[in-house]
Protein backbone atom coordinates (compact mmCIF):
# COMPACT_ATOMS: atom_id res chain seq x y z
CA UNK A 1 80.55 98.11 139.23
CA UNK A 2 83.70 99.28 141.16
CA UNK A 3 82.79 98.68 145.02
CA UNK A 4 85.31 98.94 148.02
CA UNK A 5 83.91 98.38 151.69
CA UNK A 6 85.24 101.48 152.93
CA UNK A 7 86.18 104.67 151.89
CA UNK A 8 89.71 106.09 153.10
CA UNK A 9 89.29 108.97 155.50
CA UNK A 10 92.40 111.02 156.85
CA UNK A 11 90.29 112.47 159.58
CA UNK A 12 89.02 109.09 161.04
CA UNK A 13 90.62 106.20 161.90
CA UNK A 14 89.56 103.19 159.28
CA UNK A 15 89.07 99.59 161.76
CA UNK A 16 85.85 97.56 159.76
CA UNK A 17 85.22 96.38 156.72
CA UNK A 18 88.56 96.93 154.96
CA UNK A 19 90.75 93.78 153.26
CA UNK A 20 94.20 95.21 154.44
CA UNK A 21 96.96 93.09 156.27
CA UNK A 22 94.62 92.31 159.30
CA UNK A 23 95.91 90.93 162.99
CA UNK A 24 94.02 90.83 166.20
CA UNK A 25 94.74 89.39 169.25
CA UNK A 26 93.34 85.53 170.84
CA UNK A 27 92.12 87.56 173.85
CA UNK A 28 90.62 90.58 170.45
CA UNK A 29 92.02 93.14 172.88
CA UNK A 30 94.02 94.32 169.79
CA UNK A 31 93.71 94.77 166.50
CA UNK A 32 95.65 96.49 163.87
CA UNK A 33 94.85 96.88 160.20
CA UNK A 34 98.33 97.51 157.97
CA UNK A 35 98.20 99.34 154.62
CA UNK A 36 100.59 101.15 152.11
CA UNK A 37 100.32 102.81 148.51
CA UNK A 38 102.29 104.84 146.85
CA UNK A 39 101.75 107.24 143.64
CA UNK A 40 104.59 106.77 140.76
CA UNK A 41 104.67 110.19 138.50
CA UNK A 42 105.96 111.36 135.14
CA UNK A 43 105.21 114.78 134.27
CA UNK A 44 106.38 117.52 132.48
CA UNK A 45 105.42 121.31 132.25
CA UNK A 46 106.50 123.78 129.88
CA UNK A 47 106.05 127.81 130.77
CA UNK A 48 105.62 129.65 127.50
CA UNK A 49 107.78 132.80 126.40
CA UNK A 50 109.53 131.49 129.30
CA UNK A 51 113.65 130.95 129.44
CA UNK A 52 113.63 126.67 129.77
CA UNK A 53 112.62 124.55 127.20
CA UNK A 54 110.36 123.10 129.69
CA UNK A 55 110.45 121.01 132.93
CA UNK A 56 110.52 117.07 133.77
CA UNK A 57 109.25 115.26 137.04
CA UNK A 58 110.11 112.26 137.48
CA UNK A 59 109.40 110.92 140.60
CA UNK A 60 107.71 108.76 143.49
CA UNK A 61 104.90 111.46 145.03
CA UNK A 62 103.85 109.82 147.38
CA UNK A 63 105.27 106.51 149.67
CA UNK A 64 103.02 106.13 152.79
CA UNK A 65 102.41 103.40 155.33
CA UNK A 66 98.89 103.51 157.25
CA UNK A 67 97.90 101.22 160.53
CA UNK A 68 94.64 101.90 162.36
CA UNK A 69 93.27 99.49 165.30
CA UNK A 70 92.48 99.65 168.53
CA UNK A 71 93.45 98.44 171.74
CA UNK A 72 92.13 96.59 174.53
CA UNK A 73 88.45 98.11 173.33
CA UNK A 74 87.06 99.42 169.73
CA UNK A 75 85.81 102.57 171.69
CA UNK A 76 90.14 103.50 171.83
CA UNK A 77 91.39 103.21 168.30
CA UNK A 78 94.11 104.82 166.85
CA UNK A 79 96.12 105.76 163.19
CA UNK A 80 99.40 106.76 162.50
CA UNK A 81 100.29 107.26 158.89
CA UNK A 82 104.44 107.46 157.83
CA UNK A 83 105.64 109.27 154.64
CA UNK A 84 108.80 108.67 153.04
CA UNK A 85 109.50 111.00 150.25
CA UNK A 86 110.84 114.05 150.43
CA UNK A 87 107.26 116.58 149.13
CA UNK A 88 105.85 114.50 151.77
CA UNK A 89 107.31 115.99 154.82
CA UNK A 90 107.42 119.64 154.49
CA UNK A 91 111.43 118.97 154.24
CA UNK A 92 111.75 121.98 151.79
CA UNK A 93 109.53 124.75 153.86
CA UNK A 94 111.16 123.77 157.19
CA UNK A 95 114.02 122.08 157.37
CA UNK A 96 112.85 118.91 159.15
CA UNK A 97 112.11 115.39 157.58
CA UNK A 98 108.91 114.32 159.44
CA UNK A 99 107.77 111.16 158.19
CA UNK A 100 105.08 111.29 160.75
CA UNK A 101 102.03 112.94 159.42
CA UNK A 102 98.99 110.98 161.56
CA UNK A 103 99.59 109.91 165.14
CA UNK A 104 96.52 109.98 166.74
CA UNK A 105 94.21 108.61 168.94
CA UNK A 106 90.04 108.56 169.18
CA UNK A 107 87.79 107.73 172.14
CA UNK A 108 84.36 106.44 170.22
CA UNK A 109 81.54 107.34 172.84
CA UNK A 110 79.01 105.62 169.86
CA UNK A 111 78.78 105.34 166.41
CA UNK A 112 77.32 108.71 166.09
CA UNK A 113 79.98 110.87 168.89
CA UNK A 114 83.96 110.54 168.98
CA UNK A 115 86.61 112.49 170.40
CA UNK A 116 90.56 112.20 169.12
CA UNK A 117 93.68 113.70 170.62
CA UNK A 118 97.32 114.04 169.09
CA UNK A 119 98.14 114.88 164.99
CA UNK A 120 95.68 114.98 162.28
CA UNK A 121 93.86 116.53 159.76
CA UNK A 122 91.60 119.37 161.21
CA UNK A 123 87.96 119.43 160.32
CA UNK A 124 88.81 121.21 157.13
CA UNK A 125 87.88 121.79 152.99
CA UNK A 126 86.25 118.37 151.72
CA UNK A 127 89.27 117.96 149.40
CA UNK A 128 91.65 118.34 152.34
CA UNK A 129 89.72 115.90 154.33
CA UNK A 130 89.55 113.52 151.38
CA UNK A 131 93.14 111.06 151.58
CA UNK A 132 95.17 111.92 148.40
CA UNK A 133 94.38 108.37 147.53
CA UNK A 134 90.56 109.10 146.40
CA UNK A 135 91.55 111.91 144.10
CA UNK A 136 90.63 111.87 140.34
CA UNK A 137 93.40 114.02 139.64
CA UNK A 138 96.73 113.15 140.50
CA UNK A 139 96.62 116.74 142.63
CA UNK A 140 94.55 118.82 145.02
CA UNK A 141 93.56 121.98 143.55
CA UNK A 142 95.57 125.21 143.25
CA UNK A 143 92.65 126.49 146.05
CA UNK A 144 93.20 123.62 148.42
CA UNK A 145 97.18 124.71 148.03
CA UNK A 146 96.81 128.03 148.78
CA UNK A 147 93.76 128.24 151.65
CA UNK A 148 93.97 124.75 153.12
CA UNK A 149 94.46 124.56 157.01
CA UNK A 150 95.96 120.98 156.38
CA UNK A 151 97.01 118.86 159.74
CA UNK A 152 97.95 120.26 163.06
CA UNK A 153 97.98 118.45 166.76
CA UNK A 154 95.17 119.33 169.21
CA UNK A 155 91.95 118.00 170.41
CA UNK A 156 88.47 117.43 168.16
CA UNK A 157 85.20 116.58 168.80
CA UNK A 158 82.84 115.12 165.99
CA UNK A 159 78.95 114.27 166.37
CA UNK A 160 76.64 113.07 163.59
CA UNK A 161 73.25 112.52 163.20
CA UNK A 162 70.58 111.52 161.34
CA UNK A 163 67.51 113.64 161.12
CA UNK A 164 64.60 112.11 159.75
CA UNK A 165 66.31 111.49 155.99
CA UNK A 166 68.46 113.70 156.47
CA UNK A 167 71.53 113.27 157.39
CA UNK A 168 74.14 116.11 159.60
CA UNK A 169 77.68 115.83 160.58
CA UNK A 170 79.45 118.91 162.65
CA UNK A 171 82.64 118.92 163.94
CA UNK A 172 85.05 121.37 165.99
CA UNK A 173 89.35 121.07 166.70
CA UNK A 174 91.06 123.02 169.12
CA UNK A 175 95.03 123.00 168.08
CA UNK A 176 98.39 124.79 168.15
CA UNK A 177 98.34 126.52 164.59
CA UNK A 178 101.25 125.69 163.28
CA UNK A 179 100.76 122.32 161.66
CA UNK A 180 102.65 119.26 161.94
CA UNK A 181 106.75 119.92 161.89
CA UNK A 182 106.69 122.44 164.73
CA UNK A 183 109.52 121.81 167.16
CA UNK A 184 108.20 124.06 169.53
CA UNK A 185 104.46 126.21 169.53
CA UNK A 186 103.54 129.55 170.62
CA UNK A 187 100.66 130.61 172.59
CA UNK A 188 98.45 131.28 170.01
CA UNK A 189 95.79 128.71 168.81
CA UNK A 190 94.14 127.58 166.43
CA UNK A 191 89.84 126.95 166.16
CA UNK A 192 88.78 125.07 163.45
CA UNK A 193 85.18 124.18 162.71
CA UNK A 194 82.70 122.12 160.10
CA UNK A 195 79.07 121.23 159.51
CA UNK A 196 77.68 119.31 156.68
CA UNK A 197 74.06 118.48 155.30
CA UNK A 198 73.26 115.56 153.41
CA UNK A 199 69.61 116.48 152.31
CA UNK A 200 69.31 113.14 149.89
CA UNK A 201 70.67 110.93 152.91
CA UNK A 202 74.07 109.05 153.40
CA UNK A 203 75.96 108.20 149.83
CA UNK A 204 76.72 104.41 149.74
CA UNK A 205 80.31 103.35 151.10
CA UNK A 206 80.99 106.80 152.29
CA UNK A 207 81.31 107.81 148.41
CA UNK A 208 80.91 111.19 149.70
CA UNK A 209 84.70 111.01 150.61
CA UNK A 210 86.21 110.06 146.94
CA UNK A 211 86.33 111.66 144.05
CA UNK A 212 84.27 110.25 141.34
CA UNK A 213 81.43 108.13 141.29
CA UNK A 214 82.13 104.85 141.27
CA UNK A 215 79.48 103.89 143.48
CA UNK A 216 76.75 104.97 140.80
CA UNK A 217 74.55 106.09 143.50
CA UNK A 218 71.16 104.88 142.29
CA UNK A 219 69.63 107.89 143.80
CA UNK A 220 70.64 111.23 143.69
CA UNK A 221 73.05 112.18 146.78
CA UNK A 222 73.87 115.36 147.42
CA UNK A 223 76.08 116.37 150.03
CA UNK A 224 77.34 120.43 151.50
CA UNK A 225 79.53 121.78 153.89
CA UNK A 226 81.28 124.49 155.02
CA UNK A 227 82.80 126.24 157.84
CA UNK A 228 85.59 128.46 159.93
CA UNK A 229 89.19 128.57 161.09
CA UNK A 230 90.72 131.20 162.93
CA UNK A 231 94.39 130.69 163.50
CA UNK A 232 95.86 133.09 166.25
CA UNK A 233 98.99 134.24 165.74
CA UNK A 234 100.30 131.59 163.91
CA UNK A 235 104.71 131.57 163.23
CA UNK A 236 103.84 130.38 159.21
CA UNK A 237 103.04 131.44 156.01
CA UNK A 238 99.95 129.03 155.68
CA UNK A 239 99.11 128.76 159.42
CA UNK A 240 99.95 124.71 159.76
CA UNK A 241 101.82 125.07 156.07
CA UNK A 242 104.47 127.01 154.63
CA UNK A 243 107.72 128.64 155.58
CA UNK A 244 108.44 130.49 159.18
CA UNK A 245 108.12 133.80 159.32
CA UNK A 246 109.55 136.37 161.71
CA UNK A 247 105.84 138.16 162.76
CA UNK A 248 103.08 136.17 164.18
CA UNK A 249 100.00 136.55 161.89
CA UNK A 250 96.27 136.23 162.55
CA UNK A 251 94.65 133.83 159.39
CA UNK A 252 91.03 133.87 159.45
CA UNK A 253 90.19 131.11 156.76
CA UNK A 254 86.24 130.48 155.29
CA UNK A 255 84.85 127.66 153.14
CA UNK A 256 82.38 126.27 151.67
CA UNK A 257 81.33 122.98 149.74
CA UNK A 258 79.15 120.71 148.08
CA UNK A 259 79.03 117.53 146.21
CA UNK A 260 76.86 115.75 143.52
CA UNK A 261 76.31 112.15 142.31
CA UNK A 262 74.26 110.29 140.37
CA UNK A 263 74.86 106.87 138.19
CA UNK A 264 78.48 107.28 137.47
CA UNK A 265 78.13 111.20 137.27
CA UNK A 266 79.97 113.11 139.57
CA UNK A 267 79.83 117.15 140.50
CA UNK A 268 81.98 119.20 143.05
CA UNK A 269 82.35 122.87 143.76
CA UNK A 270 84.40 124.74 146.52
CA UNK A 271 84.63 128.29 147.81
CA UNK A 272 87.71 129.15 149.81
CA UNK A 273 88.43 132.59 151.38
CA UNK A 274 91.39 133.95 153.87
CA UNK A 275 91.78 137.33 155.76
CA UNK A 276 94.88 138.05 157.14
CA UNK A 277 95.14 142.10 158.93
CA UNK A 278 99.14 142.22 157.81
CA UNK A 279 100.58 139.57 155.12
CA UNK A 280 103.36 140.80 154.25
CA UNK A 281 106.31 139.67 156.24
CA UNK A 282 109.49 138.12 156.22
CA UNK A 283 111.22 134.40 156.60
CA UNK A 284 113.39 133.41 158.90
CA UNK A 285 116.11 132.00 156.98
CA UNK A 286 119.25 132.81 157.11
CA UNK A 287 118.70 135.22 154.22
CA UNK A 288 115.65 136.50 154.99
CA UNK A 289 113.12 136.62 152.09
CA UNK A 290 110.31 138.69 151.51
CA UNK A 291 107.01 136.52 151.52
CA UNK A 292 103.30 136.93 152.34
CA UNK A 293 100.54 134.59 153.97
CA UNK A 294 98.09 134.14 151.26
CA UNK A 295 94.96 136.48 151.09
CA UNK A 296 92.40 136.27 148.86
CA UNK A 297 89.60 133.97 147.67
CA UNK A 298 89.56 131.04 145.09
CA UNK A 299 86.53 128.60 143.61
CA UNK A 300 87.51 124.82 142.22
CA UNK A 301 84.92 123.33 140.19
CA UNK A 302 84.95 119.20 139.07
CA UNK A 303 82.98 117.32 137.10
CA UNK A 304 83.16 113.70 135.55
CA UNK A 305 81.69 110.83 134.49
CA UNK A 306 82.54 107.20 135.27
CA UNK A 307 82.11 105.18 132.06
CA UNK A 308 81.92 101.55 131.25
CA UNK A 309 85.50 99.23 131.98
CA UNK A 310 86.01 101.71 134.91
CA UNK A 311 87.23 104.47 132.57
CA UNK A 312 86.22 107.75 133.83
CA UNK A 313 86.40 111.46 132.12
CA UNK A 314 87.24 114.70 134.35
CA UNK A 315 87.41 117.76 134.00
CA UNK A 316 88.28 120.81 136.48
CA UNK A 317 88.13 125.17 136.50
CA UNK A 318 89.91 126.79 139.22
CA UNK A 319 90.55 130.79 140.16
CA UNK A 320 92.41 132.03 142.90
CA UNK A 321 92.36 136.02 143.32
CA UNK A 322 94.50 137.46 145.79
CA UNK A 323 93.61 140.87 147.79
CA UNK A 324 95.01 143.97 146.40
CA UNK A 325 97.13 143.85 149.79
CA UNK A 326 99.55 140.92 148.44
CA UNK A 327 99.33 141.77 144.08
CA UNK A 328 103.07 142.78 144.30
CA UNK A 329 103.79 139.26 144.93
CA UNK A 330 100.83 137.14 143.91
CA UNK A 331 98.63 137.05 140.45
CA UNK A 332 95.37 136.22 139.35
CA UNK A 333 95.61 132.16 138.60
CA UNK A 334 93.64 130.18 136.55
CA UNK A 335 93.81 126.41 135.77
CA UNK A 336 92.04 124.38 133.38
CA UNK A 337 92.71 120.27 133.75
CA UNK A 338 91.00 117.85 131.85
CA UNK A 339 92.13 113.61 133.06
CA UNK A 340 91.09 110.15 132.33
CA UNK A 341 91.75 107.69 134.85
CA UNK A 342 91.54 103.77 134.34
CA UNK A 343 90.28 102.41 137.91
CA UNK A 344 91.34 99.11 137.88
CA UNK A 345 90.43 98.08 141.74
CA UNK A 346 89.11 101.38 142.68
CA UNK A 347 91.13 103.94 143.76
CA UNK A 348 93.30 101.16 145.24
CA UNK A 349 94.89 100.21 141.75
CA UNK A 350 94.32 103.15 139.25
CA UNK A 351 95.93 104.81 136.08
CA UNK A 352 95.98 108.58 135.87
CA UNK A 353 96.48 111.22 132.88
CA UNK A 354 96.29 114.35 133.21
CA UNK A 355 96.50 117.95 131.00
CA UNK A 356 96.47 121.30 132.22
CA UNK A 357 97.11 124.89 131.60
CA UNK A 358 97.50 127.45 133.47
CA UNK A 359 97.25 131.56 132.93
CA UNK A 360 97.39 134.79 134.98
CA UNK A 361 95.44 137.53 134.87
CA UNK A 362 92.49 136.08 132.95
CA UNK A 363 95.03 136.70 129.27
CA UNK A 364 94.06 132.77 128.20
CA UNK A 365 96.01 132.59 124.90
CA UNK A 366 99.54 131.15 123.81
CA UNK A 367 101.20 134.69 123.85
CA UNK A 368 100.41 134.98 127.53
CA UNK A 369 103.88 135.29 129.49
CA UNK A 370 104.38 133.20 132.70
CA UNK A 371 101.55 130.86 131.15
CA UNK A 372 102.24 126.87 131.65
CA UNK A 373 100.61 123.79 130.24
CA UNK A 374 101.79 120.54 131.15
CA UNK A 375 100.59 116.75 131.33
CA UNK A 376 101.07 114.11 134.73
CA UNK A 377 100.68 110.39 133.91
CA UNK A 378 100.53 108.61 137.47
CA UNK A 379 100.12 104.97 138.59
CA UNK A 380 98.40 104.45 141.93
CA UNK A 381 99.13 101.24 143.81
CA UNK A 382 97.96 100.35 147.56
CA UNK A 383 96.20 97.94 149.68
């Protein structure tokens, strides 16, 4: 059985139970647990009828270095989280190499009520709040990419609670809106909110918050969530992601969640939907483009099965419809992805491949123009 003490959350800093690089003070009015792991990638895609002979990508995805603690009290902890490659720090949308993507800091009232202040991940999409370490495929979803409201800086509040056998979580985030390599923010805001309902009671390890089951829950768990963000005015495509754009736009993001397991088999579903009263707009580059925020709705569906010698199959269905107001630019996308992934220490040390295809307009065959199938082999190493 593949155990780990504690699951990695992006929204929450990680100070117990986790065999990282470890310090704390004689006087233990510091602490500081030190982690890194990066993702090495080979993949290649290939768009049929299309003018390449296909694409390689060869590349580190992801090189990050984590440290949570606290200081002079466990009620004040903190993370910060560095990146150091290049699709990690929104270098190609904006302009700016931010390695930072987590400094923040949390005031722990108790176990069940915290506050945190500074840059993180806003109370979100369960695969946005899940760290790109507990994945079972080597990406998010094409509905996370397109609807996510991803990390911003602002204030949050989270409570949870246990009611009876049932267990609730609900948490809000006041923030600027337009995500992590601002230089400067507007006056419009950003409200972000989440609830979740865990009728079956808490999942063991926080296996809620990974991918897969390698807990093999002995009882079924069963875990939903969903909730709001309404992003005033925000100066990007995406809200906190994406390219600037000249007009401030209004995103009003829904979503909604849930998440199965039971002995090794794993199910997860998620609705995404964005209004927006006027997408189209234009960049602010020095040759303005024409561009659009996003509207539309999209559904990701995974399932899998975690087999003997930590082998586990996957597979994963996701649409993504845009409104009528944006079909000059965007298409109906599909993507089927099936992956087997070799956990070798959990997600910690794991092997990853992957095989997709994607089509537009629902036309699934081989004559389809701007179709695409591909394949991602990916080693994960961290500690």
């Amino acid at each position: 059985m593949l155990h780990l003490n504690a699951q990695e959350r992006d929204d929450r800093a990680t100070i117990l139970n986790f065999k990282g690089i470890q310090y704390k003070s004689k006087d233990s009015l510091f602490y500081t647990n030190f982690r890194f792991r990066m993702q090495n990638r080979l993949g290649f895609s290939n768009e049929l009828n299309g003018e390449d002979d296909g694409k390689f990508d060869a590349r580190i995805r992801r090189l990050r270095m984590r440290m949570d603690g606290y200081i002079y009290t466990p009620k004040i902890s903190y993370s910060v989280q560095l990146a150091f490659t290049r699709s990690d720090q929104d270098y190609d949308d904006t302009g700016v190499p931010n390695i930072v993507r987590d400094a923040v800091m949390f005031y722990n009232f108790s176990d069940d009520f915290y506050i945190s202040f500074g840059q993180n991940k806003l109370p979100g999409n369960r695969q946005r709040v899940n760290s790109s370490g507990q994945l079972q495929f080597a990406d998010r979803s094409l509905v996370n990419s397109n609807f996510t409201v991803d990390r911003d800086f602002g204030i949050s509040l989270n409570y949870s609670k246990d009611l009876g056998s049932v267990a609730f979580g609900a948490k809000g985030a006041i923030s600027t809106g337009e995500g992590r390599p601002a230089n400067s923010t507007d006056d419009g805001l950003a409200y972000t909110g989440r609830v979740e309902f865990l009728p079956l009671g808490k999942f063991t390890n926080e296996n809620d918050y990974q991918e897969g089951d390698l807990e093999r829950e002995e009882t079924p768990k069963l875990s939903i969530g969903g909730g709001y963000s309404y992003n005033d005015r925000t100066t990007r495509e995406g809200g906190q992601t994406g390219r600037y754009v000249q007009n401030p736009m209004t995103l009003k993001t829904s979503f909604a969640d849930m998440i199965f397991k039971y002995q090794g088999f794993a199910y997860q579903a998620e609705y995404m939907r964005r209004d927006v009263d006027n997408p189209l707009n234009w960049t602010v580059e020095d040759d303005p483009q024409e561009t659009s925020a996003y509207k539309g709705w999209g559904v990701n569906q995974q399932v899998s099965y975690l087999m003997d010698m930590g082998y586990e199959i996957a597979g994963r269905y996701t649409l993504v419809q845009p409104h009528k107001d944006i079909q000059d630019l965007e298409r109906q996308t599909e993507v089927i992805e099936l992956g087997l992934t070799k956990y070798m220490k959990a997600h910690r040390l794991k092997f990853q491949l992957n095989a997709n295809y994607t089509f537009k307009d629902g036309h699934f065959n081989n004559n389809n123009q701007k179709a695409i199938w591909g394949g991602i082999f990916q080693v994960e190493l961290g500690i």
